[in-house]
PDB file of N, CA and C in Angstrom:
ATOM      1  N   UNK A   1       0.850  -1.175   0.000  1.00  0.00           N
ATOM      2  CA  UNK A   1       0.000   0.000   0.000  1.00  0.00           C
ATOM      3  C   UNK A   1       0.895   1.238   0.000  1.00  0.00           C
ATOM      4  N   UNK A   2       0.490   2.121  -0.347  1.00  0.00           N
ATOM      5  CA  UNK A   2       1.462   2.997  -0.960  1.00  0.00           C
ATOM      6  C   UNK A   2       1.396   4.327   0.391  1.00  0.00           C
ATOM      7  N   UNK A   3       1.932   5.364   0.205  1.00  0.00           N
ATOM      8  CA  UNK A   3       1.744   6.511   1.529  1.00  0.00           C
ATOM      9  C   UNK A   3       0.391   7.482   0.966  1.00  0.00           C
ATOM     10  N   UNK A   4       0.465   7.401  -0.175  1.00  0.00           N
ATOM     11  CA  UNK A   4      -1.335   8.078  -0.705  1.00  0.00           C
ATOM     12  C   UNK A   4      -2.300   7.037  -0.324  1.00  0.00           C
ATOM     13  N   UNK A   5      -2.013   6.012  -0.908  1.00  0.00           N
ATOM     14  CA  UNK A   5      -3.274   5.160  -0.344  1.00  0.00           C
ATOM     15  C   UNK A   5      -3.805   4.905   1.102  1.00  0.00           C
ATOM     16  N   UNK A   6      -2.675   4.964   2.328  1.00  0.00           N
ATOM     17  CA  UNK A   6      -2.790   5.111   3.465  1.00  0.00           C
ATOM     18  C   UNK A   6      -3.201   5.947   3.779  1.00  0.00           C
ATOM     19  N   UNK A   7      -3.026   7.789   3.240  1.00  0.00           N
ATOM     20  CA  UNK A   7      -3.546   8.848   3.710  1.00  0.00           C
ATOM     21  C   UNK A   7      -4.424   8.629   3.542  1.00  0.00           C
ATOM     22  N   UNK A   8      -5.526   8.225   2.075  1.00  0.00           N
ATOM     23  CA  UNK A   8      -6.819   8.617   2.172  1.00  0.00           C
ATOM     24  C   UNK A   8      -7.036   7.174   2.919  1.00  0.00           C
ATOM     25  N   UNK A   9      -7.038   6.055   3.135  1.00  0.00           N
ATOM     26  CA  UNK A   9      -7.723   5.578   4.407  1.00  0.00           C
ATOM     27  C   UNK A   9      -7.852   6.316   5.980  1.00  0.00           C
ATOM     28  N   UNK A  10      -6.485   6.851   6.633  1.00  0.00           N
ATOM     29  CA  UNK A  10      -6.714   7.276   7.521  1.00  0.00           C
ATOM     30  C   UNK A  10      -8.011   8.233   7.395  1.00  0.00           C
ATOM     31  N   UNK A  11      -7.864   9.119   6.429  1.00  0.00           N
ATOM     32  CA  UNK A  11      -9.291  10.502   6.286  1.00  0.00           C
ATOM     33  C   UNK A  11     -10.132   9.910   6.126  1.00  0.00           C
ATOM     34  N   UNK A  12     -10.414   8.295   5.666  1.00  0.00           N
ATOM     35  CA  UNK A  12     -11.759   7.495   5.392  1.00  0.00           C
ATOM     36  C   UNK A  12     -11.835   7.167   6.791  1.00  0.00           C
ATOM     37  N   UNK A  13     -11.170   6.488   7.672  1.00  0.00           N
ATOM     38  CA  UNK A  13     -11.457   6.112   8.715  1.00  0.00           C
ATOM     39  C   UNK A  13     -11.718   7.484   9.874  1.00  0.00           C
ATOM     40  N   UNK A  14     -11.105   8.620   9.699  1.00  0.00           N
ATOM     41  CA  UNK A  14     -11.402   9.723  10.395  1.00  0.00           C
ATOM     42  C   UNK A  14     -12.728  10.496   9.980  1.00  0.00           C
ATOM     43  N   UNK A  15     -13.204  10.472   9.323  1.00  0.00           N
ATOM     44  CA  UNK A  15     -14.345  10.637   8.684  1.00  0.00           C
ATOM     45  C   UNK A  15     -15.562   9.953   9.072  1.00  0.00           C
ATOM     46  N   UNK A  16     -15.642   8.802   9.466  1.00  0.00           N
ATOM     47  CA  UNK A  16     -16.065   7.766  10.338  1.00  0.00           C
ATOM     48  C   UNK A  16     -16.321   7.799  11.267  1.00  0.00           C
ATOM     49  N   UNK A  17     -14.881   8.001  12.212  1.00  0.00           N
ATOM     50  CA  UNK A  17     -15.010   8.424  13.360  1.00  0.00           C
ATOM     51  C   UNK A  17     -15.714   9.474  13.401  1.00  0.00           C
ATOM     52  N   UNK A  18     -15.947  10.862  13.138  1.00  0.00           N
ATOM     53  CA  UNK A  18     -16.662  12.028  13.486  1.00  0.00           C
ATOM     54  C   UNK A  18     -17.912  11.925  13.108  1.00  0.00           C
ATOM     55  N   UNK A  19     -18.449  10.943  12.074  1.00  0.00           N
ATOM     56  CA  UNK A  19     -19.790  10.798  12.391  1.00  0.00           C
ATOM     57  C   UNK A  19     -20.352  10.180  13.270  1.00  0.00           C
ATOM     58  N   UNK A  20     -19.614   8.837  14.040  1.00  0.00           N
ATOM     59  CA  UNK A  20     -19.972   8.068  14.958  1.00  0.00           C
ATOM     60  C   UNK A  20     -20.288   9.396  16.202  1.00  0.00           C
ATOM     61  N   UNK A  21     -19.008   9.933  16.192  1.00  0.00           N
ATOM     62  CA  UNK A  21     -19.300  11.217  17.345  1.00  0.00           C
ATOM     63  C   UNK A  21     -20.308  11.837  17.292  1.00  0.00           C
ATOM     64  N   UNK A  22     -21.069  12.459  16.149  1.00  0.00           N
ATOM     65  CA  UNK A  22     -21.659  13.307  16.095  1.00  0.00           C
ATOM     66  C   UNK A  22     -23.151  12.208  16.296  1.00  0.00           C
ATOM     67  N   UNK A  23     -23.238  11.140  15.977  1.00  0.00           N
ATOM     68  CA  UNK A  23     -24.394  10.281  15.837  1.00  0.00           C
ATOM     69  C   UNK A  23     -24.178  10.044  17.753  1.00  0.00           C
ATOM     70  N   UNK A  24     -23.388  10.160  18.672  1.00  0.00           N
ATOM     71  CA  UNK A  24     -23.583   9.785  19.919  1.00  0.00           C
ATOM     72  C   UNK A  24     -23.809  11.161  20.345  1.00  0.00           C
ATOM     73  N   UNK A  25     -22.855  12.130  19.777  1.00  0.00           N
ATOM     74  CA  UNK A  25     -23.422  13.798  20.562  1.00  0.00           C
ATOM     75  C   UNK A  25     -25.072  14.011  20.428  1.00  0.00           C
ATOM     76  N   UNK A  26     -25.308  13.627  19.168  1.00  0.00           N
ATOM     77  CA  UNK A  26     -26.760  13.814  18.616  1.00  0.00           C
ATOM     78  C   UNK A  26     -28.044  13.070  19.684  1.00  0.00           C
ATOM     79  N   UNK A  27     -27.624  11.880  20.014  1.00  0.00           N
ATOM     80  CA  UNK A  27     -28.267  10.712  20.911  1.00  0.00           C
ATOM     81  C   UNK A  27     -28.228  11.738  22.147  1.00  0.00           C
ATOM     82  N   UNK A  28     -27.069  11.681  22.927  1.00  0.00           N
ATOM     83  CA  UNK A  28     -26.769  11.972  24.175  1.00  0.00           C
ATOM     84  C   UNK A  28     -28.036  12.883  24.194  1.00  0.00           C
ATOM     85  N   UNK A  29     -27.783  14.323  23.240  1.00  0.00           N
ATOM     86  CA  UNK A  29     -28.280  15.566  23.507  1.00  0.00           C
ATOM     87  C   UNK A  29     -29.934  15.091  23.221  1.00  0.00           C
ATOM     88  N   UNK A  30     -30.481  14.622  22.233  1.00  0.00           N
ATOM     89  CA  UNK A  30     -31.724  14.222  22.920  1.00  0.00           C
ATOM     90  C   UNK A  30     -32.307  13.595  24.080  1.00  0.00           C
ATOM     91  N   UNK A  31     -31.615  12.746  24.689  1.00  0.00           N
ATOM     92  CA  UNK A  31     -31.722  11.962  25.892  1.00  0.00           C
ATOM     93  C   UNK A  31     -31.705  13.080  26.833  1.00  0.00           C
ATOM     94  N   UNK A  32     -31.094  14.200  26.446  1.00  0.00           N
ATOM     95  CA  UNK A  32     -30.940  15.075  27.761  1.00  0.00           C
ATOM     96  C   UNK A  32     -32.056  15.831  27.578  1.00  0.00           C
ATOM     97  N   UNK A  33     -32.680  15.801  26.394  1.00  0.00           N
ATOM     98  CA  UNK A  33     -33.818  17.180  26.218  1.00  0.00           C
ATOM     99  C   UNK A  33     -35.197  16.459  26.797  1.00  0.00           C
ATOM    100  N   UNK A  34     -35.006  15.088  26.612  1.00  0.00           N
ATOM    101  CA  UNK A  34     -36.314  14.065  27.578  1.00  0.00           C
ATOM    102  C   UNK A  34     -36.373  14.540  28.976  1.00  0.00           C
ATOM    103  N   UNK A  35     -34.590  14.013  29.297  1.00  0.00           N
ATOM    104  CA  UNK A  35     -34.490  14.335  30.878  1.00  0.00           C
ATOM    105  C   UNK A  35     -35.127  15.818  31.360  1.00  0.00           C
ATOM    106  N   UNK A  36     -34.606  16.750  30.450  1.00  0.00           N
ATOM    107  CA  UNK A  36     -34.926  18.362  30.942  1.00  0.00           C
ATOM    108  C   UNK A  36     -35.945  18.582  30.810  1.00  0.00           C
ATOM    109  N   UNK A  37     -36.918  18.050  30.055  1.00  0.00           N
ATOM    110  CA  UNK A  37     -38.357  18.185  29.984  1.00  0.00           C
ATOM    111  C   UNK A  37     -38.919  17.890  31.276  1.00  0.00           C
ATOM    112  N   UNK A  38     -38.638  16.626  31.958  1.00  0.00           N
ATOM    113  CA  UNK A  38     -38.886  15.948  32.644  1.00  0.00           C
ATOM    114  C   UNK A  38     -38.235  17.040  33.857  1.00  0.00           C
ATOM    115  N   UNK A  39     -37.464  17.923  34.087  1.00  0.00           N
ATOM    116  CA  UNK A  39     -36.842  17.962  35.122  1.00  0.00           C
ATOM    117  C   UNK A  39     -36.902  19.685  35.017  1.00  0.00           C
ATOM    118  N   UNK A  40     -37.509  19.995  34.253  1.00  0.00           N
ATOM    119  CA  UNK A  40     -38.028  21.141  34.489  1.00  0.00           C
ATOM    120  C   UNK A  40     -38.867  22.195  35.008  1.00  0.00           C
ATOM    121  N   UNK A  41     -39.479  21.331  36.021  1.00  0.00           N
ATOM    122  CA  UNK A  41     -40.226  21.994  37.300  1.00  0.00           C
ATOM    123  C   UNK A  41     -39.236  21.835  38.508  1.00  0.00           C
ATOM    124  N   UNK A  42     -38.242  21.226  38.359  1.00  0.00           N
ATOM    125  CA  UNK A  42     -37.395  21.691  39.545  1.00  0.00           C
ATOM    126  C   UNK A  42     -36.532  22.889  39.294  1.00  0.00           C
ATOM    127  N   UNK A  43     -36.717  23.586  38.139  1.00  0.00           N
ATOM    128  CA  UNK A  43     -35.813  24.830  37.976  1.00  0.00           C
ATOM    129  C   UNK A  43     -37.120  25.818  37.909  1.00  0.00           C
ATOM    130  N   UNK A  44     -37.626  25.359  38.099  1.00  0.00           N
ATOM    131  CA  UNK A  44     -39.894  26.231  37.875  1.00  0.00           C
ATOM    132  C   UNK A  44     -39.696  26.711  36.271  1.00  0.00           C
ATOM    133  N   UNK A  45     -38.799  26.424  35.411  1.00  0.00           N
ATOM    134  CA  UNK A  45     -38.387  26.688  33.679  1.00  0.00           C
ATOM    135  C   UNK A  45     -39.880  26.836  33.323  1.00  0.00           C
ATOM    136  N   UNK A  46     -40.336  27.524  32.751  1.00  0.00           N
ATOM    137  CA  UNK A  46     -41.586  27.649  31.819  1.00  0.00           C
ATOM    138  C   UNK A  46     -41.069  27.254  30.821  1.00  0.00           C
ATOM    139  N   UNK A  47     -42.051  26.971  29.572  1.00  0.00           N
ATOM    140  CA  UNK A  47     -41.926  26.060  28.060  1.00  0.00           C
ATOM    141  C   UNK A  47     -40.580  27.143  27.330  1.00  0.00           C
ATOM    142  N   UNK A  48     -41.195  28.579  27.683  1.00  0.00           N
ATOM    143  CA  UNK A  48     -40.206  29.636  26.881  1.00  0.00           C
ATOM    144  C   UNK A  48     -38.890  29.495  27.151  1.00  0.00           C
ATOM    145  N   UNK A  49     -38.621  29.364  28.698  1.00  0.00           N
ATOM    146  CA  UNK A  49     -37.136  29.518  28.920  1.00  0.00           C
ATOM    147  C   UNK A  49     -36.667  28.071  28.281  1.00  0.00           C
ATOM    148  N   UNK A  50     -37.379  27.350  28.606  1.00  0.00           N
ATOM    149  CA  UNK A  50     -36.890  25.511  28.060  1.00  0.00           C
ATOM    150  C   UNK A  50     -36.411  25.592  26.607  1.00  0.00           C
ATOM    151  N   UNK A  51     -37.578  26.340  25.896  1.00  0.00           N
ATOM    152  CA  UNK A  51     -37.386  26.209  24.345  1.00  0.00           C
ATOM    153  C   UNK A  51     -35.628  27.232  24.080  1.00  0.00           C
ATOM    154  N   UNK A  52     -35.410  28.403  24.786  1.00  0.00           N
ATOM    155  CA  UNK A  52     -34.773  29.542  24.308  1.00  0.00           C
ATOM    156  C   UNK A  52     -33.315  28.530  24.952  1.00  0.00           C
ATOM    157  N   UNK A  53     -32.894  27.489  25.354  1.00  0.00           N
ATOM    158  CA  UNK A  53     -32.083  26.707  25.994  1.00  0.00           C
ATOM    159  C   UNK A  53     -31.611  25.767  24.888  1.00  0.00           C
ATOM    160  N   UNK A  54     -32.853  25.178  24.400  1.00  0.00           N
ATOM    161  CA  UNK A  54     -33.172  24.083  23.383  1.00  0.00           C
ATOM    162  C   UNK A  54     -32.065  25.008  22.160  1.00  0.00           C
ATOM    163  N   UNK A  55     -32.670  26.061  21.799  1.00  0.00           N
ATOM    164  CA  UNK A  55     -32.516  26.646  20.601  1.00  0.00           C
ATOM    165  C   UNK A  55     -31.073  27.054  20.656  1.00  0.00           C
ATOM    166  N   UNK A  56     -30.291  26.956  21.831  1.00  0.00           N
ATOM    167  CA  UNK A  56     -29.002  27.688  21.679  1.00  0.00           C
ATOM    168  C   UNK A  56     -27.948  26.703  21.728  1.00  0.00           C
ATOM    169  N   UNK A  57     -28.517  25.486  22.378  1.00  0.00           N
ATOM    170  CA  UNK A  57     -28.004  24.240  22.260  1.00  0.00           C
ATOM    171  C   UNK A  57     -27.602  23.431  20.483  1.00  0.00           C
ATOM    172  N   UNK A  58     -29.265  23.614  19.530  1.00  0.00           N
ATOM    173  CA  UNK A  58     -29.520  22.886  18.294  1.00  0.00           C
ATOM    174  C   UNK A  58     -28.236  23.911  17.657  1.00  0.00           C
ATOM    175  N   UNK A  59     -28.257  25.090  17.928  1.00  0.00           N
ATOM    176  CA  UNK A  59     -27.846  26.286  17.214  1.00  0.00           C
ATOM    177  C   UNK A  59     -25.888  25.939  17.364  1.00  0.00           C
ATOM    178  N   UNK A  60     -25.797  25.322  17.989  1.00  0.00           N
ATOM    179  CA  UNK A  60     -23.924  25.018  18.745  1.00  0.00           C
ATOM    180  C   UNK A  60     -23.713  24.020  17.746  1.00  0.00           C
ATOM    181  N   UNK A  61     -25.136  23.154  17.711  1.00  0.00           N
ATOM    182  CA  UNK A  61     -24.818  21.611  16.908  1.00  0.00           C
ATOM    183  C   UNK A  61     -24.532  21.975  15.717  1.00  0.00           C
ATOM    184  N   UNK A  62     -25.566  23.139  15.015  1.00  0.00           N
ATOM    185  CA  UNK A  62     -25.394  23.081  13.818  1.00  0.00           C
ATOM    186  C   UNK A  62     -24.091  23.892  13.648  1.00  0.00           C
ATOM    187  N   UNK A  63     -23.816  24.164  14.049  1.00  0.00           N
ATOM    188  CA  UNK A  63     -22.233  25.416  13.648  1.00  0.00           C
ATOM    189  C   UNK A  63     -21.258  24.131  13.517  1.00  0.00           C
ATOM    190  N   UNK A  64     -21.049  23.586  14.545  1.00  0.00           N
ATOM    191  CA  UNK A  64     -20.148  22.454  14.579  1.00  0.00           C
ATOM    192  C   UNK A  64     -20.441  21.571  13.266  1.00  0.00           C
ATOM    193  N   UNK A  65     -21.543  21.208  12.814  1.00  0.00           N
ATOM    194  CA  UNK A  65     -21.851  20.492  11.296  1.00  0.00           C
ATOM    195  C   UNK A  65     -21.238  20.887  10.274  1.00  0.00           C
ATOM    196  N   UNK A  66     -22.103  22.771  10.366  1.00  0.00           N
ATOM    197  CA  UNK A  66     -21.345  23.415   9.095  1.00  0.00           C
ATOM    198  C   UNK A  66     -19.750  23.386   9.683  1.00  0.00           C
ATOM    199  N   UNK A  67     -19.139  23.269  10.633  1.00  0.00           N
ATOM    200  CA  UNK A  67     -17.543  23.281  10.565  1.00  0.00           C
ATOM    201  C   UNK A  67     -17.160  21.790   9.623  1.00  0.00           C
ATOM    202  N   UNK A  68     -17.422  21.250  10.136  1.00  0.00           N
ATOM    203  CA  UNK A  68     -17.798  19.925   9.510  1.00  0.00           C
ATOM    204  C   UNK A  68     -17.982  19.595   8.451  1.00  0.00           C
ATOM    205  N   UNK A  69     -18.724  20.359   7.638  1.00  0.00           N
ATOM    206  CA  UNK A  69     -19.374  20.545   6.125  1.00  0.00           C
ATOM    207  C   UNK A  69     -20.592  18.975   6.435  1.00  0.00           C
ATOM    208  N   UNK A  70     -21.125  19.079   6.989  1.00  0.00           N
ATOM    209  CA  UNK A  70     -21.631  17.842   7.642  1.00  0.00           C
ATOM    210  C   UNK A  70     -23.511  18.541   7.040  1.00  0.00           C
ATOM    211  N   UNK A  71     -23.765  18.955   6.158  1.00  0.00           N
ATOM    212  CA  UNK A  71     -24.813  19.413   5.381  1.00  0.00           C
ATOM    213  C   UNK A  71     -25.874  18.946   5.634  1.00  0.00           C
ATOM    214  N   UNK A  72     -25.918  17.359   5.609  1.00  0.00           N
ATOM    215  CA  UNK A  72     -26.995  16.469   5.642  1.00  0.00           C
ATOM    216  C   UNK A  72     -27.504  16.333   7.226  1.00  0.00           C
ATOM    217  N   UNK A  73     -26.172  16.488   7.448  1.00  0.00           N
ATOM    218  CA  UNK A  73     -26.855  16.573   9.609  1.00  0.00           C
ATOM    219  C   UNK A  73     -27.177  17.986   9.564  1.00  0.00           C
ATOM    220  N   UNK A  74     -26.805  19.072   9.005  1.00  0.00           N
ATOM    221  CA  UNK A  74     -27.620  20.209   9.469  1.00  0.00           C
ATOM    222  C   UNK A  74     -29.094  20.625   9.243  1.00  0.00           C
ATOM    223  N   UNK A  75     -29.529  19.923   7.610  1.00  0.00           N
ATOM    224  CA  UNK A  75     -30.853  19.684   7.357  1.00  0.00           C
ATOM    225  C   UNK A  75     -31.849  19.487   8.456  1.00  0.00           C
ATOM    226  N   UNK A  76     -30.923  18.133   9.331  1.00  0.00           N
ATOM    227  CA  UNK A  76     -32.101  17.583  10.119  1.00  0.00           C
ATOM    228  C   UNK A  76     -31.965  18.318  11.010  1.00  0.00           C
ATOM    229  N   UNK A  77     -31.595  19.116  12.045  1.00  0.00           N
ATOM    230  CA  UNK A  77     -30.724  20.168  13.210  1.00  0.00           C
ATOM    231  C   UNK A  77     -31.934  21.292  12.659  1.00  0.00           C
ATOM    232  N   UNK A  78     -32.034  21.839  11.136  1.00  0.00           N
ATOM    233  CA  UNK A  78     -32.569  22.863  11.140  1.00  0.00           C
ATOM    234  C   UNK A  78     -33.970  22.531  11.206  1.00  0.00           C
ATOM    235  N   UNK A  79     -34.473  21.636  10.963  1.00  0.00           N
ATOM    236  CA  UNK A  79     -35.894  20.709  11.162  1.00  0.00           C
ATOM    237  C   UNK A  79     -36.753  21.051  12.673  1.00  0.00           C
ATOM    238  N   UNK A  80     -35.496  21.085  13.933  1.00  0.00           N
ATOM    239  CA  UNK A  80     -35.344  21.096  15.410  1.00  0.00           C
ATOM    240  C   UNK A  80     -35.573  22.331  15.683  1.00  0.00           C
ATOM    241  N   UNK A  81     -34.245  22.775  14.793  1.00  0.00           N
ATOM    242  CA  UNK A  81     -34.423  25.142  14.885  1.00  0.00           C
ATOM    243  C   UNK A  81     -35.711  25.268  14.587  1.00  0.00           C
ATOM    244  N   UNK A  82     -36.459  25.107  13.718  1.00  0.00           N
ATOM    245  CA  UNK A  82     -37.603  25.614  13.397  1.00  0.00           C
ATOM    246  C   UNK A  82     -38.752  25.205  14.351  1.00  0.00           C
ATOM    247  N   UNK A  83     -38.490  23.942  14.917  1.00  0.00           N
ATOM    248  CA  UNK A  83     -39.900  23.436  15.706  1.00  0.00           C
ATOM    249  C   UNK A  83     -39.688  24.568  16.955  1.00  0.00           C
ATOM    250  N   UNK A  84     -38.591  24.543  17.240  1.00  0.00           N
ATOM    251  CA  UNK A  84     -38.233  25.230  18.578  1.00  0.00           C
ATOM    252  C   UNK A  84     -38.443  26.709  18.369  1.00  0.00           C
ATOM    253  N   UNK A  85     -38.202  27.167  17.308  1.00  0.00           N
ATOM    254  CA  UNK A  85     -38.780  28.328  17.353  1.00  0.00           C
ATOM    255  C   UNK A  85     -40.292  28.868  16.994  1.00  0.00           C
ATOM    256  N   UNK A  86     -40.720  28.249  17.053  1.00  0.00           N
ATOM    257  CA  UNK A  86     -42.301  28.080  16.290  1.00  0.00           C
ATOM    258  C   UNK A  86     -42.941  28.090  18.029  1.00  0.00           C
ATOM    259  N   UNK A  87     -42.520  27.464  18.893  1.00  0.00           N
ATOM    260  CA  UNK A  87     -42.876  27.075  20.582  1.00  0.00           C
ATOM    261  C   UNK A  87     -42.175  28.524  21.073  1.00  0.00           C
ATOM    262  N   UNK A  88     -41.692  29.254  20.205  1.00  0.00           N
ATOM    263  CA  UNK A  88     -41.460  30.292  21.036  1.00  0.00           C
ATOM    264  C   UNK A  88     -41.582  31.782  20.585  1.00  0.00           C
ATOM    265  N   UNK A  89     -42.583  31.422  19.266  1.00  0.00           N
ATOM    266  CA  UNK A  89     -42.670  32.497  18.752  1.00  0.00           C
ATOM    267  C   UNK A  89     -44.780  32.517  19.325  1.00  0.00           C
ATOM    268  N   UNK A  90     -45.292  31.099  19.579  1.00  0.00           N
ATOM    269  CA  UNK A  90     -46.333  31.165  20.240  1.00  0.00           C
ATOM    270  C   UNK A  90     -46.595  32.206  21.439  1.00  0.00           C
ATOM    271  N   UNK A  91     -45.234  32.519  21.931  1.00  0.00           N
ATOM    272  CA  UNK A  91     -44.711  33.363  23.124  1.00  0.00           C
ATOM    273  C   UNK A  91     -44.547  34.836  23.017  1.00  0.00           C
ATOM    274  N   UNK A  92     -44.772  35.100  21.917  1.00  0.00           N
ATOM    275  CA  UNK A  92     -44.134  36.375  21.445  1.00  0.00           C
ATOM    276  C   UNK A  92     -45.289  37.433  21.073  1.00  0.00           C
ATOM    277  N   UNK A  93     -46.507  37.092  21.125  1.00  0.00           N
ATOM    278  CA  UNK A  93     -47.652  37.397  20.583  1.00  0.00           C
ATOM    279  C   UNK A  93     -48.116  38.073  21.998  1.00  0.00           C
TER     280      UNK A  93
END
């Protein structure tokens, strides 16, 4: 195997790796938005402050994507931006 052919495996296999990451960051951070739902009368959080938390959180993910060029995960991220802001534009009225 040659030292080109090795480079682009390593970037194939690193490439890999950062989606696995981003597919467990992605997991984790929903699991936590269950939990915080759930655990949001011990901070007395109303839906607004919950959502304006939500939104700054989705908003970190997607920057990190576009660093990423990770396009196809930001699609779905902006899917999230929009629900979340839609719960908080109900608020705004």
């Amino acid at each position: 195997m040659t030292d080109k052919q090795i480079t682009a495996k390593l970037l194939e296999i690193s490439d890999i790796a950062q989606d696995i990451m981003l597919a467990i960051t992605l997991k984790t951070a929903n699991e936590l938005v269950v939990d915080n739902k759930q655990d949001t009368n011990k901070f007395d959080l109303d839906e607004e402050a919950f959502a304006y938390g939500e939104l700054a959180k989705l908003m970190t993910i997607m920057d990190i994507c576009k660093q990423d060029e990770a396009y196809e995960k930001c699609a779905i991220i902006k899917e999230d931006i929009t629900k979340t802001q839609n719960i908080i534009k109900k608020y705004k009225k």
